[in-house]
C-alpha atoms as a PDB file:
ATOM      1  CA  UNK A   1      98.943   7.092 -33.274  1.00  0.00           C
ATOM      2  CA  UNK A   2      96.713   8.609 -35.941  1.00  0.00           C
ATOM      3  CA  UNK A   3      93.065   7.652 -35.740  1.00  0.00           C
ATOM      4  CA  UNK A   4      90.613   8.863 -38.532  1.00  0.00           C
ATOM      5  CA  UNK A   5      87.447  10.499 -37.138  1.00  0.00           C
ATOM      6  CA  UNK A   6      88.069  12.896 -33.990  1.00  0.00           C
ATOM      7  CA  UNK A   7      85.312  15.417 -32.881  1.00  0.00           C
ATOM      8  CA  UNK A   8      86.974  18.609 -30.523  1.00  0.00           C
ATOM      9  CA  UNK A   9      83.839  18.313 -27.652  1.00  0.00           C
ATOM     10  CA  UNK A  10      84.479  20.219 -24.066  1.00  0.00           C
ATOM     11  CA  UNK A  11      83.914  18.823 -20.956  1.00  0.00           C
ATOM     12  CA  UNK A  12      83.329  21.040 -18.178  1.00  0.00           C
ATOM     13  CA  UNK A  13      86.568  23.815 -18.212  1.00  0.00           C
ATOM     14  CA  UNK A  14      88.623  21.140 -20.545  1.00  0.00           C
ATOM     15  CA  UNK A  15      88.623  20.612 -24.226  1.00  0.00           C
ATOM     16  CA  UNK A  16      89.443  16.597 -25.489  1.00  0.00           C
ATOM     17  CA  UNK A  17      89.510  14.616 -28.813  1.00  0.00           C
ATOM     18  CA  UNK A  18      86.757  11.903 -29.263  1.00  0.00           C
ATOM     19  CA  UNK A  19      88.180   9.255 -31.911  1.00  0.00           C
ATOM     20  CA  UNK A  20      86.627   6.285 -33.069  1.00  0.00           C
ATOM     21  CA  UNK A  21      88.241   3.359 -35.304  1.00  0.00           C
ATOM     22  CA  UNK A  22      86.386   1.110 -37.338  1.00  0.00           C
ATOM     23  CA  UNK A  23      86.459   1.348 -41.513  1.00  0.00           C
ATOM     24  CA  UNK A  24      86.169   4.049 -43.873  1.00  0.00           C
ATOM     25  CA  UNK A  25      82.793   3.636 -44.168  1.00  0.00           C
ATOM     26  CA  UNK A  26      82.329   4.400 -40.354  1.00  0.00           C
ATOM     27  CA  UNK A  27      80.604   7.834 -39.700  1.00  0.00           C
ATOM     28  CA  UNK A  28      80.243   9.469 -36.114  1.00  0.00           C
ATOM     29  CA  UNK A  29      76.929  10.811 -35.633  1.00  0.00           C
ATOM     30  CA  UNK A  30      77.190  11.946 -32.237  1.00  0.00           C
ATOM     31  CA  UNK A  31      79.863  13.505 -30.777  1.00  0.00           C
ATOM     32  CA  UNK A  32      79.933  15.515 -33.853  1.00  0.00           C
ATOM     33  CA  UNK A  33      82.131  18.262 -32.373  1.00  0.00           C
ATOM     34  CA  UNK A  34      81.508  21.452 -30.275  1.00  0.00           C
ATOM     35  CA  UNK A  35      79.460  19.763 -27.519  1.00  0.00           C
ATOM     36  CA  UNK A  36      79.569  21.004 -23.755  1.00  0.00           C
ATOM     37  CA  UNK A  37      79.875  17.756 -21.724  1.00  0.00           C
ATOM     38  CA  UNK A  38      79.985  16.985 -17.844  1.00  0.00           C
ATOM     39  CA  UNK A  39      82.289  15.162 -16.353  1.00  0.00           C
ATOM     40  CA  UNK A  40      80.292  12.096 -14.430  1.00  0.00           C
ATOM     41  CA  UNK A  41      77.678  11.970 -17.084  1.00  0.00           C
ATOM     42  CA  UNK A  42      76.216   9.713 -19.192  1.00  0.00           C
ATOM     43  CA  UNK A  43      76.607  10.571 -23.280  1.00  0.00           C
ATOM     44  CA  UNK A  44      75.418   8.090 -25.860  1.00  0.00           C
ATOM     45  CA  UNK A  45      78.211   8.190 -28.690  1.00  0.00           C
ATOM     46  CA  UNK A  46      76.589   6.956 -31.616  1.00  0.00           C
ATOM     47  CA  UNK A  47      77.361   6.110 -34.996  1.00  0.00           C
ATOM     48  CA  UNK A  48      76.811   4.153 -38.436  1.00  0.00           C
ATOM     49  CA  UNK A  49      78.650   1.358 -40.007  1.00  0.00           C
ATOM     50  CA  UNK A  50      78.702  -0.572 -43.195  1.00  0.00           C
ATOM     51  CA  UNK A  51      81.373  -2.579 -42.564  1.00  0.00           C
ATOM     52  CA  UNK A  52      83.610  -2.797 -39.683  1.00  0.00           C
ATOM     53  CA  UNK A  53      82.734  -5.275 -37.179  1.00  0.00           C
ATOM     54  CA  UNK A  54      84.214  -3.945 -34.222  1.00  0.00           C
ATOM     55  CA  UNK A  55      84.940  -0.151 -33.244  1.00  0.00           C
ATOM     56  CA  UNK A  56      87.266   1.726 -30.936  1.00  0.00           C
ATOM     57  CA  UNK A  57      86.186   4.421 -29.158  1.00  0.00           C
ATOM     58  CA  UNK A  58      88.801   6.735 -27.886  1.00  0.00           C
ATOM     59  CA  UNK A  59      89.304  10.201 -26.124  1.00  0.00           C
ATOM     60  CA  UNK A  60      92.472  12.233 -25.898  1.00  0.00           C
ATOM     61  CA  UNK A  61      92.777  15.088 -23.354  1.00  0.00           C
ATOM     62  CA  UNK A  62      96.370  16.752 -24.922  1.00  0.00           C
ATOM     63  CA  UNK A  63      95.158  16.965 -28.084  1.00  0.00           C
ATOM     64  CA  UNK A  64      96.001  13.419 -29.726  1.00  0.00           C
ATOM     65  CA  UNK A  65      99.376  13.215 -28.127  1.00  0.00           C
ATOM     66  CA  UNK A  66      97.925  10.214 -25.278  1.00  0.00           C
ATOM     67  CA  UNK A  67      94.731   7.583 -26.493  1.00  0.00           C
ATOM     68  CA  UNK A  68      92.801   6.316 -23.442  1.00  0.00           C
ATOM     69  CA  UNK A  69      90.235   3.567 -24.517  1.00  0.00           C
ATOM     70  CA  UNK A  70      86.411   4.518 -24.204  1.00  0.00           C
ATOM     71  CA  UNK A  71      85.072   0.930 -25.510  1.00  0.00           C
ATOM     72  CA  UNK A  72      85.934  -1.861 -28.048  1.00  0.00           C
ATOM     73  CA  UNK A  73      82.297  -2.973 -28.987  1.00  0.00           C
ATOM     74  CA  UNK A  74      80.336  -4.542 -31.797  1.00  0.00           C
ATOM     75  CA  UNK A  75      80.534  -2.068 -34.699  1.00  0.00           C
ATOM     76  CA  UNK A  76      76.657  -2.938 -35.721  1.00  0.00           C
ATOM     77  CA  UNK A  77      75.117  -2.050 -31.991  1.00  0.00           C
ATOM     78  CA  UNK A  78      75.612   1.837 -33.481  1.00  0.00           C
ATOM     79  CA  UNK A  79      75.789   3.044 -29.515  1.00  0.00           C
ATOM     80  CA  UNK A  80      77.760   3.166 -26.573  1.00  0.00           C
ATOM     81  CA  UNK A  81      76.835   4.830 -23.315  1.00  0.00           C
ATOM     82  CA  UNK A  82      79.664   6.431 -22.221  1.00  0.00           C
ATOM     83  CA  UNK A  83      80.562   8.080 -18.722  1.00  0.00           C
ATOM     84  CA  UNK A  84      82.223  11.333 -19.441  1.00  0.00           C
ATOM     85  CA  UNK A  85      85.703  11.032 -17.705  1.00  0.00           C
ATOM     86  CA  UNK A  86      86.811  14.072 -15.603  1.00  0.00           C
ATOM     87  CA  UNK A  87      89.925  15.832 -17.402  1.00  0.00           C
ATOM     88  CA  UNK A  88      89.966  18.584 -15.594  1.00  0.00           C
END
């Protein structure tokens, strides 16, 4: 499964992929890549879209080889609070 936009980020001790689907005119603003995350937090991942109505948010922990599912959500809300998993 290839996905488009995917952002290295660390959480705690290990390193994941954040992913999000939506259209080519989708653009991640945050994760943007290189963050330090902790496991049990709350992160808002945020980003802009022109025209996708609904948008995927994934993480991988093994480098893109498994997708777990973050959110489906309404493409124009341009947030998602998300509870960093533990991957550890």
């Amino acid at each position: 499964m290839t996905f488009p936009l995917r952002y290295l980020l660390t959480i705690t001790a290990a390193t994941i992929v954040f992913a999000a689907t939506g259209s080519a005119q989708t653009v991640i603003l945050t994760p943007n890549g290189g963050e330090t995350l902790v496991a049990g937090a709350s992160y808002s991942a945020t980003w802009q879209s022109q025209s996708a109505d609904q948008i995927r948010l994934l993480y991988s922990a093994d480098g893109g080889e498994v997708w777990s599912l973050i959110a489906e959500t309404d493409a124009s809300s341009g947030t998602y609070a998300w509870t960093v998993p533990n991957v550890a």
